[in-house]
Protein backbone atom coordinates (compact mmCIF):
# COMPACT_ATOMS: atom_id res chain seq x y z
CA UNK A 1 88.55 196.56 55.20
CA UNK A 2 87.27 196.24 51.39
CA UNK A 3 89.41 198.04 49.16
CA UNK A 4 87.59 196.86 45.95
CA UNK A 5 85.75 199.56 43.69
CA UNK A 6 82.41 199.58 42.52
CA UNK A 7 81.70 199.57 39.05
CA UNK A 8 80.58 203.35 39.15
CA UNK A 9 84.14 203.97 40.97
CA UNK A 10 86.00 202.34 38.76
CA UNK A 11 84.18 204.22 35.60
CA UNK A 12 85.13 207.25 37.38
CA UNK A 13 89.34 206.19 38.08
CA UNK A 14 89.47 204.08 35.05
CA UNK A 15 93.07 204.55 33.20
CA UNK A 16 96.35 203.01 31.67
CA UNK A 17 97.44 202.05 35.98
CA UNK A 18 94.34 199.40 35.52
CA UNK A 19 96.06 197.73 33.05
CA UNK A 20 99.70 198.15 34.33
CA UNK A 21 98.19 196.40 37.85
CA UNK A 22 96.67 193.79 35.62
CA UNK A 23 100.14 192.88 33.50
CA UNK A 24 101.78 192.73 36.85
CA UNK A 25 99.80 190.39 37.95
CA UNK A 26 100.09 188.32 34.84
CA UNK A 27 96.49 188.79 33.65
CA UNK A 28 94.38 190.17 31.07
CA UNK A 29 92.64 193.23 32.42
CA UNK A 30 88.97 191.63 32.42
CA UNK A 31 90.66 188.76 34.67
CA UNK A 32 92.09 191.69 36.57
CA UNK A 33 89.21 192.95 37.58
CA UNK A 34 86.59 190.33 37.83
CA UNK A 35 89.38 188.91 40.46
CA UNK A 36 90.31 191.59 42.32
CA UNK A 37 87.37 194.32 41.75
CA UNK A 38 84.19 192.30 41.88
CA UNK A 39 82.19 193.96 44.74
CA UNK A 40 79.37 191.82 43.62
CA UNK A 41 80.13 188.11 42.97
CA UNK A 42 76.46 187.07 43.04
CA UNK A 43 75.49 190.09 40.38
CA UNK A 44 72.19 188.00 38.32
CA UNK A 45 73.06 190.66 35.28
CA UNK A 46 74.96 187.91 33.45
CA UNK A 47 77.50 190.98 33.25
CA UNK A 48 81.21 190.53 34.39
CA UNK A 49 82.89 193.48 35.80
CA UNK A 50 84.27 195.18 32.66
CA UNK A 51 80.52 194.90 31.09
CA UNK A 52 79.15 196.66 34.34
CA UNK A 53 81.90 199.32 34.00
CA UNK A 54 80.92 199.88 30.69
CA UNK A 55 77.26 200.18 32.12
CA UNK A 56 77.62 202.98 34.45
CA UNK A 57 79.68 204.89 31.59
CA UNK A 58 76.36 204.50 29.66
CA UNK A 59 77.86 202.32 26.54
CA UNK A 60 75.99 200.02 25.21
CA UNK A 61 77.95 197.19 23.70
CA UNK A 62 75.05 194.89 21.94
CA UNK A 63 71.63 196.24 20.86
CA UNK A 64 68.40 194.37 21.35
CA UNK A 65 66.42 195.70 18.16
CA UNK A 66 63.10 194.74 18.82
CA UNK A 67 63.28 196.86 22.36
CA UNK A 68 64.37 199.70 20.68
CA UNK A 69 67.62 199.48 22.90
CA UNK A 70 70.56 200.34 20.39
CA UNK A 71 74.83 199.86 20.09
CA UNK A 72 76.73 203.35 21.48
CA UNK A 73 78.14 205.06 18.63
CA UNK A 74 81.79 204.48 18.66
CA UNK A 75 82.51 208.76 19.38
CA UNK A 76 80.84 208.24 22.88
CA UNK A 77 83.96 206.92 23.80
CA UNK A 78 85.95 209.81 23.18
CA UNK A 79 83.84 211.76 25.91
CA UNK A 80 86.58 211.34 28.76
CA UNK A 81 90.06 210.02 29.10
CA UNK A 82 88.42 207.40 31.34
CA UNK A 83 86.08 206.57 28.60
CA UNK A 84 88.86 206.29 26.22
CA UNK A 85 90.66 204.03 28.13
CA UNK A 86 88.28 202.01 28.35
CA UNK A 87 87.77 201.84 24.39
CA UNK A 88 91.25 199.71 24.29
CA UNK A 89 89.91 197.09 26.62
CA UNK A 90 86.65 196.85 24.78
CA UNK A 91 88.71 196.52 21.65
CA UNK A 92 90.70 194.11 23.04
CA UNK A 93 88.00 191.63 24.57
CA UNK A 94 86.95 191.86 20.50
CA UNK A 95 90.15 190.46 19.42
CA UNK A 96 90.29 187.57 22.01
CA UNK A 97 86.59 186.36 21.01
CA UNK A 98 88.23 185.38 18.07
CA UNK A 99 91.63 184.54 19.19
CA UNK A 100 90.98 182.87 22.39
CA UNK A 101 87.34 181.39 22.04
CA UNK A 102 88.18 177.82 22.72
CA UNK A 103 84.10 177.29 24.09
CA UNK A 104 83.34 174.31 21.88
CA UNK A 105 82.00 170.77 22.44
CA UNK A 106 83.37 167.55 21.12
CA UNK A 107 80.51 166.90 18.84
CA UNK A 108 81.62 163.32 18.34
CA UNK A 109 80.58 161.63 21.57
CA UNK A 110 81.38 157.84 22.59
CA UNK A 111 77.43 157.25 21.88
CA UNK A 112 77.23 158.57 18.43
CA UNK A 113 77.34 157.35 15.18
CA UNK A 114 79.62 158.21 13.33
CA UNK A 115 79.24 161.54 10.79
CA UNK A 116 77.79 161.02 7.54
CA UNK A 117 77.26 157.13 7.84
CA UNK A 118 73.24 156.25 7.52
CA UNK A 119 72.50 156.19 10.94
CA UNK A 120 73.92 159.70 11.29
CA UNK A 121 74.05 161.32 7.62
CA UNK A 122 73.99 165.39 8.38
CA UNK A 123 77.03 167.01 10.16
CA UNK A 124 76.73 168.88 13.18
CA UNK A 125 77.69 173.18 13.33
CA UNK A 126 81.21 173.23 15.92
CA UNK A 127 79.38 176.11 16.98
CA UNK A 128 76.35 177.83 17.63
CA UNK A 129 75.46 181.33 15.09
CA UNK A 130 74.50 184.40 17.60
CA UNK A 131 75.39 187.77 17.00
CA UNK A 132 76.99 187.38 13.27
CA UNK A 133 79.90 185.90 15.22
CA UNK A 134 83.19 185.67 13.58
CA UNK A 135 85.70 182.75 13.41
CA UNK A 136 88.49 181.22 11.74
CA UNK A 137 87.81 177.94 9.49
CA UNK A 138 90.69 176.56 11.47
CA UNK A 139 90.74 178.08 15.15
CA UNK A 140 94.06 177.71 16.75
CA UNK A 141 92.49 175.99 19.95
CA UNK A 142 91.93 172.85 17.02
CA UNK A 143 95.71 172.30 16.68
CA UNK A 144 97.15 173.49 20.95
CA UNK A 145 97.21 171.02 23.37
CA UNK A 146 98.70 173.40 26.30
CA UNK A 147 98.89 176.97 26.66
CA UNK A 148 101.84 178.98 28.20
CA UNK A 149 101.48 182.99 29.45
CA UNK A 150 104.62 184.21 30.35
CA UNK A 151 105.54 187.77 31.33
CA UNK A 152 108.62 188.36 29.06
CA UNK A 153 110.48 187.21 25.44
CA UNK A 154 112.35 184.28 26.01
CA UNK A 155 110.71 180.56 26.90
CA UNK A 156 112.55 177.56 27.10
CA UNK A 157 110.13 174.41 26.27
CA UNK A 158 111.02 171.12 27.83
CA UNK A 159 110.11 168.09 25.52
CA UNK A 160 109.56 164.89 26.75
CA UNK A 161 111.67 162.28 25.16
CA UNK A 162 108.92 159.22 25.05
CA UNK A 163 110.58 155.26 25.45
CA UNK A 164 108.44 152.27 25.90
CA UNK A 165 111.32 150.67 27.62
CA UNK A 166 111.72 153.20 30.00
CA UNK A 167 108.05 153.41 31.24
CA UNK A 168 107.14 149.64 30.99
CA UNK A 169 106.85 148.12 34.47
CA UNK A 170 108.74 145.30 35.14
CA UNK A 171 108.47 142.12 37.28
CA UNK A 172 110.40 142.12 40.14
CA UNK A 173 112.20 139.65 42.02
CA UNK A 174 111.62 138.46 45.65
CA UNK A 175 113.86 141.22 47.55
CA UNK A 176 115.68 142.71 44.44
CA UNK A 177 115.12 146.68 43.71
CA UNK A 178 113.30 147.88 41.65
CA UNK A 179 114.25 149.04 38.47
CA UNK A 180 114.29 152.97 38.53
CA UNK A 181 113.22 154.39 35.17
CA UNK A 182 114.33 157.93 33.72
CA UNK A 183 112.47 160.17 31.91
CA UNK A 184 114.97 162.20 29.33
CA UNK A 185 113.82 165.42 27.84
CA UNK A 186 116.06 168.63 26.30
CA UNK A 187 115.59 172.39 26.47
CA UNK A 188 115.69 175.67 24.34
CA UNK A 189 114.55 178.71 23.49
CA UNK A 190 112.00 178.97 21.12
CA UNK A 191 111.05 181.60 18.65
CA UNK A 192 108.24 183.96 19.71
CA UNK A 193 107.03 186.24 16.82
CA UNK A 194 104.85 189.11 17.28
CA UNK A 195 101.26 188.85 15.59
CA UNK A 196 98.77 191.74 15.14
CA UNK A 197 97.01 194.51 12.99
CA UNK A 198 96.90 198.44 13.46
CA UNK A 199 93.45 199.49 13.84
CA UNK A 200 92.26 202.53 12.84
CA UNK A 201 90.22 204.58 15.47
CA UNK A 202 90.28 208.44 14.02
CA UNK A 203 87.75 210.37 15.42
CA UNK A 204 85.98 211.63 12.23
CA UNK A 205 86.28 207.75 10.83
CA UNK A 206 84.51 206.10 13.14
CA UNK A 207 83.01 208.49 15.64
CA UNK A 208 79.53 207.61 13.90
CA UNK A 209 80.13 203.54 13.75
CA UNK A 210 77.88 202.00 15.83
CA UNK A 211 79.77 199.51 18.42
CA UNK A 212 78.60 196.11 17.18
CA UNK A 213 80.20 196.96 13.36
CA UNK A 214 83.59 197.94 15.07
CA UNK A 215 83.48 195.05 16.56
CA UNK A 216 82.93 192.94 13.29
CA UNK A 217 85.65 195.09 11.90
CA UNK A 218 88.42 194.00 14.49
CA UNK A 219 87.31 190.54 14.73
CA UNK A 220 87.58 190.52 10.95
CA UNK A 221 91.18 191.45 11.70
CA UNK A 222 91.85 188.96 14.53
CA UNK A 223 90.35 186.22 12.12
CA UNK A 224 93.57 186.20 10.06
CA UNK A 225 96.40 186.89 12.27
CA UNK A 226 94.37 183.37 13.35
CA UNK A 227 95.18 182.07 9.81
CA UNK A 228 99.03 183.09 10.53
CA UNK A 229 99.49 181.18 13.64
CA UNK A 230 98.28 178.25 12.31
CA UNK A 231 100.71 178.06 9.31
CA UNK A 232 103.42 178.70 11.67
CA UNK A 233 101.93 175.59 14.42
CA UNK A 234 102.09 173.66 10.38
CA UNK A 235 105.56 174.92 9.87
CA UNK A 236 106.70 173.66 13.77
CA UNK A 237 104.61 170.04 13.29
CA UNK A 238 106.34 169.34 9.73
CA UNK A 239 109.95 170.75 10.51
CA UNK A 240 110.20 170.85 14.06
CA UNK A 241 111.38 173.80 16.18
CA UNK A 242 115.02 173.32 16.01
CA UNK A 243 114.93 171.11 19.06
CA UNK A 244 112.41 168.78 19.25
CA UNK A 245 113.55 166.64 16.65
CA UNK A 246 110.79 166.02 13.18
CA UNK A 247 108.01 163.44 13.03
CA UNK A 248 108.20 160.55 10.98
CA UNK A 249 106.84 160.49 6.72
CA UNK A 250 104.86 157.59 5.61
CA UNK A 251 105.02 156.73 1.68
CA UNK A 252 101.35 156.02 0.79
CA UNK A 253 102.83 153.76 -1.81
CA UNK A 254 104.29 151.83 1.08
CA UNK A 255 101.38 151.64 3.48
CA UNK A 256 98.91 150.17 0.40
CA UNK A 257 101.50 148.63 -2.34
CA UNK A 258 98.23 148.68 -4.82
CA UNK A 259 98.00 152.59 -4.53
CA UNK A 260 99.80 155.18 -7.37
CA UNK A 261 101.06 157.95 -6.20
CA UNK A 262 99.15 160.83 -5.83
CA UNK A 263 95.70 159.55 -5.32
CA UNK A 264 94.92 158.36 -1.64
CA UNK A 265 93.39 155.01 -0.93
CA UNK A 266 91.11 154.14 1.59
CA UNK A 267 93.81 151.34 2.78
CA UNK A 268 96.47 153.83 2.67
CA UNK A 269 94.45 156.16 4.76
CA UNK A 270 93.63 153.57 7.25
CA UNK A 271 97.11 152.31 7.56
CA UNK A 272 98.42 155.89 8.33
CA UNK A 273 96.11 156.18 10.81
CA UNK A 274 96.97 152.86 12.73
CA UNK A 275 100.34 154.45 12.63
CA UNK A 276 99.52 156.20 15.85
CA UNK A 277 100.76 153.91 18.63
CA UNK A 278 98.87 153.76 21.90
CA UNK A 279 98.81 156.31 24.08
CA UNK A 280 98.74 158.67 20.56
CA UNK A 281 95.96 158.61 18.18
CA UNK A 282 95.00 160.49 15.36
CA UNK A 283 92.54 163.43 16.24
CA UNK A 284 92.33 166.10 13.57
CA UNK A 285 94.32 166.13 10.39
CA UNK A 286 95.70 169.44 8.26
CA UNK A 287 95.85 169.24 4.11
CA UNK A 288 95.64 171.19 0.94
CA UNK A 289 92.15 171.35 -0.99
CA UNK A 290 92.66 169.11 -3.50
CA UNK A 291 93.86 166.15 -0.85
CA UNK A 292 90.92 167.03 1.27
CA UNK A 293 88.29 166.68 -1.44
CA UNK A 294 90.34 163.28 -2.18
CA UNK A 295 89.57 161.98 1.61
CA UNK A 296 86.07 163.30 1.79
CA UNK A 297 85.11 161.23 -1.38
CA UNK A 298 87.49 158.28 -0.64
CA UNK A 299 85.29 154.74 -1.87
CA UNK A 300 84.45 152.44 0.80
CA UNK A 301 83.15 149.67 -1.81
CA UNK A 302 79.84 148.47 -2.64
CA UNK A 303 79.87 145.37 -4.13
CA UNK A 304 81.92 143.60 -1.50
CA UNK A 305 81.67 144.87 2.03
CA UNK A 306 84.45 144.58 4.20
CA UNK A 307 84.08 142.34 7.18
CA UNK A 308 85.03 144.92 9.67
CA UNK A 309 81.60 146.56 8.23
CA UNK A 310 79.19 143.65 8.00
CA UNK A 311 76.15 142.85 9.45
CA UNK A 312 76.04 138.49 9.57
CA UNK A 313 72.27 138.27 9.65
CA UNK A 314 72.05 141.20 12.42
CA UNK A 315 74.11 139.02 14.66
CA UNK A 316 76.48 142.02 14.64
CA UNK A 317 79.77 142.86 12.58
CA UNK A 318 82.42 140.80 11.90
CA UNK A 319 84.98 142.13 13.72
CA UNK A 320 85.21 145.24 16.51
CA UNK A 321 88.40 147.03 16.95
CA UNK A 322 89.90 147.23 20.46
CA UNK A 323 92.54 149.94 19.47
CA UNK A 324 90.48 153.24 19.55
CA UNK A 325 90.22 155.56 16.83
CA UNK A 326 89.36 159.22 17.64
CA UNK A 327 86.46 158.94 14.84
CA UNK A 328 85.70 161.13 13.26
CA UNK A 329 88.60 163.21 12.71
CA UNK A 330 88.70 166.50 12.23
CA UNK A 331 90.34 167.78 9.22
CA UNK A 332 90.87 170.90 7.59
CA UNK A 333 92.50 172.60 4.58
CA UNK A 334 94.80 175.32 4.43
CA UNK A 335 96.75 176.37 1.42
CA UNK A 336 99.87 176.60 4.46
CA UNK A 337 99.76 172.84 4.09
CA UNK A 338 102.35 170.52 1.84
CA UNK A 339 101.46 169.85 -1.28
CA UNK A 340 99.62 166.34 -1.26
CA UNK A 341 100.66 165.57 2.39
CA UNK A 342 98.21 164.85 5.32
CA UNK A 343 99.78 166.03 8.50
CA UNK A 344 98.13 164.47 11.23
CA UNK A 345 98.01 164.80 14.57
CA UNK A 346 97.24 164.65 18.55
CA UNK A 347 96.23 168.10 19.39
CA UNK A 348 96.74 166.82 22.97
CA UNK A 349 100.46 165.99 22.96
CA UNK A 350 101.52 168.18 19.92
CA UNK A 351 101.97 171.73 19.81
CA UNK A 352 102.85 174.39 23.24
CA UNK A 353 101.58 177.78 22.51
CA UNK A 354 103.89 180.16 24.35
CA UNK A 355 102.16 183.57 25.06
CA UNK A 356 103.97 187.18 26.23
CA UNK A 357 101.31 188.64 28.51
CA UNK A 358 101.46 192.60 29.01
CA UNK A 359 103.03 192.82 25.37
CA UNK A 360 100.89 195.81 24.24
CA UNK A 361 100.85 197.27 27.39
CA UNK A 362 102.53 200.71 25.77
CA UNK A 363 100.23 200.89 22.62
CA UNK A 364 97.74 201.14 25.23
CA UNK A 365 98.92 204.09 26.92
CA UNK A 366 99.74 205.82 23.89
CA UNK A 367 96.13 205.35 22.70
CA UNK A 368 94.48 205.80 25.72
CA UNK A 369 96.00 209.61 26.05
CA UNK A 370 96.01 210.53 22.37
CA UNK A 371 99.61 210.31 21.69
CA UNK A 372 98.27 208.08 18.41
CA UNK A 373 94.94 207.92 16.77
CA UNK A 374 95.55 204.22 16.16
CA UNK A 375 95.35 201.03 18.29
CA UNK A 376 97.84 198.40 17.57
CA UNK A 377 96.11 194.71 18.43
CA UNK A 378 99.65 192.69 19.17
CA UNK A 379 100.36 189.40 20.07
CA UNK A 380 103.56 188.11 20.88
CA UNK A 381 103.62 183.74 20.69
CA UNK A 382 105.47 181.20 20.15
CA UNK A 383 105.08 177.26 19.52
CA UNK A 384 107.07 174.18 20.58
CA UNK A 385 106.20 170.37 19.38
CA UNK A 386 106.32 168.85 22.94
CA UNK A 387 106.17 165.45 21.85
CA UNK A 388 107.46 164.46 18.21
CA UNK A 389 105.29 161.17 18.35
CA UNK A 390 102.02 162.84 18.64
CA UNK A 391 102.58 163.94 14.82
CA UNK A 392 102.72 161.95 11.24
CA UNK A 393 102.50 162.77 8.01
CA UNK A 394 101.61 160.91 4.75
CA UNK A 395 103.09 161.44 1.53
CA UNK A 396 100.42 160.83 -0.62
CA UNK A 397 102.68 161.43 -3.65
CA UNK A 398 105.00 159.00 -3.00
C-alpha cells in the first residue's frame, strides 16, 4: 500500500510534524521528503519535492522576466498556517545554498597548465554567476575534509595518531609471523558552538518583498556566519582542539638562510611546501592580505632560469619532479589569519566539521504558529583537526 503524499496533499497537511519526522530521521526536511514523499521519482520538472509543494501552493520562488512570470510576494505566505510553515523551509533551503553549496569543480586538472604561467595566463571563475548568487570568498567546504551530522550536543572525534613505522610493511621470514601493526588514536569531546542570525519576517516589513530579494537578504546573512566558521576551523588548525595535539612552525629564515624576516622568498615558499611528507601535500593555504599580495607577486627570476624551468633546446626541462605538488594551490586571505604566517594545509586530512541536526527544530514551531514574528537561522558545529600532519605553518617573520 503507498502511503506517500502527493505534492497537492502535502500542501494541504503541511506543518511543524513534517519537520519533527524529518529530525527524527536525522535529515533536513527537503531530504525528508524527496526520500520518503516522492510519489513521482521520474518527475521531468527539474523540481524536487519541496519545489513541487511550493507549486501547488501557487509560490513562485524564481521569476523568468522575459515571460512575464514573476517572484510571489513574500505576504502570500502568510495566507495559511500550512503556507507559513512552509516559509521556514524555504528560508532555510536559502541559508544552506550558501552554507552547504559544496557543487564546485577542481579547476586545476592533471592536463592543465598551470594558472597564470604563458601557456595558461587568465584564471578560471570556482563558480559559475546565475541568479546574483551569493557566496563567501572563503566557503567552508575549501578548508573540511569530512562532515559529521549528529542528532545531539556532545561528539567525541577520534584522531588518528599517524607512524611510518607502524604502517611500513616489512619482510618476513620463511615461517615467522608477521609483524602486527597498531594504529593509536585518542578521544574527546569537542566544542560545538551555535552559529546563526535572527531574521526578521514582520508582516508589514516584508509582506510586499518579492521572494528572490528575501532570499538575497538571508543569504547575505548566511554569507558571514560562513566568515565565522572559518576563523574558528583557523583557530582549531593553528592551536589545536585541546586534543589533537598542534602542527609544526617553520622559520622562513630557516628554510632559505638568504631570506630577512618578514618578506617571503620564493625558496622559502618552496621549501615549506616540500614540508608536506607523502601521503600529505599542500592543497590550499590561509593568510593575511599583506602576505598574500607578497606570494602572488613572489619573483621567479629572469635573468637566470632555474633548471627545474628550462627548456634545453626543446628537448624538454631539466629536471621533472616525482613528488606531486597539488599545483596550484588555493589560497585565501582572511584578516582571522596570523599576522605574517601562511597556514597551510590538506583539506582532505585536516579539519572534521561536527554538525547538530534538528537544532532549530523549536524556532520553527514558534514561527510557523506565530508565537514570534522572527525566524532564527541556527547552526550548531563543531571542528576537530583529525590528523595534526595534514597542517603547517610558516613564520614568515622569523
Amino acid at each position: 500500500m503507498n502511503t506517500k503524499l502527493s505534492p497537492a496533499e502535502l500542501a494541504r497537511q503541511f506543518g511543524p510534524q513534517l519537520y519533527q519526522r524529518a529530525a527524527e530521521k536525522g535529515l533536513t526536511l527537503t531530504a525528508y521528503l524527496n526520500r520518503y514523499e516522492n510519489t513521482d521519482p521520474n518527475d521531468k520538472s527539474g523540481l524536487d519535492v519541496f519545489d513541487r509543494v511550493l507549486r501547488e501552493a501557487g509560490i513562485v520562488s524564481n521569476g523568468v522576466p522575459e515571460m512575464g512570470i514573476w517572484p510571489s510576494e513574500y505576504g502570500d505566505f502568510d495566507r495559511s498556517p500550512q503556507m507559513r510553515a512552509m516559509s521556514a523551509e524555504w528560508m532555510l533551503r536559502q541559508w544552506r545554498k550558501v552554507s552547504l553549496n559544496s557543487g564546485k569543480r577542481n579547476l586545476f586538472m592533471n592536463s592543465d597548465a598551470a594558472a597564470g604561467d604563458w601557456a595558461r595566463p587568465y584564471a578560471d571563475a570556482q563558480m559559475a554567476r546565475w541568479d546574483q548568487q551569493v557566496a563567501p570568498a572563503i566557503p567552508l567546504s575549501a578548508v573540511v575534509g569530512v562532515t559529521t551530522p549528529i542528532t545531539g550536543d556532545v561528539y567525541r572525534a577520534y584522531y588518528l595518531t599517524h607512524s611510518a613505522s607502524e604502517v611500513r610493511k616489512v619482510r618476513v621470514g620463511e615461517g615467522a609471523e608477521i609483524p602486527r601493526m597498531k594504529l593509536t588514536g585518542g578521544d574527546r569531546t569537542i566544542d560545538l558552538y551555535k552559529y546563526g542570525r535572527v531574521i526578521e519576517a514582520t508582516y508589514e516589513e516584508l509582506r510586499r518583498q518579492r521572494l528572490n530579494k528575501v532570499s538575497m537578504i538571508i543569504q547575505r546573512a548566511a554569507v558571514q556566519a560562513e566568515i565565522d566558521k572559518v576563523a574558528t576551523v583557523l583557530d582549531v588548525m593553528v592551536n589545536g582542539d585541546g586534543s589533537s595535539g598542534t602542527p609544526t612552525t617553520h622559520d622562513l629564515t630557516t628554510l632559505d638562510s638568504a631570506a630577512s624576516a618578514g618578506t617571503l622568498t620564493l625558496k622559502g615558499w618552496l621549501a615549506f611546501k616540500m614540508k608536506f611528507a607523502n601521503p600529505y601535500m599542500i592543497m590550499g593555504a590561509l593568510m593575511q592580505e599583506a602576505v598574500a599580495l607578497q606570494l602572488a607577486l613572489l619573483n621567479t627570476g629572469s635573468a637566470n632560469i632555474p633548471l627545474v624551468a628550462a627548456n634545453l633546446g626543446n628537448l624538454g626541462t631539466g629536471v621533472a619532479p616525482i613528488n606531486q605538488f597539488a599545483d596550484s594551490v588555493r589560497y585565501g586571505w582572511t584578516s582571522d589569519a596570523p599576522a605574517l604566517k601562511i597556514v597551510g594545509f590538506d583539506p582532505r586530512f585536516a579539519i572534521e566539521r561536527v554538525t547538530e541536526i534538528g537544532a532549530d527544530i523549536s524556532e520553527i514551531e514558534r514561527f510557523t504558529t506565530k508565537q514570534t514574528q522572527t525566524l532564527t537561522m541556527t547552526e550548531v558545529e563543531g571542528f576537530a583537526l583529525m590528523d595534526v600532519n595534514a597542517v603547517e605553518i610558516l613564520d614568515v617573520n622569523a
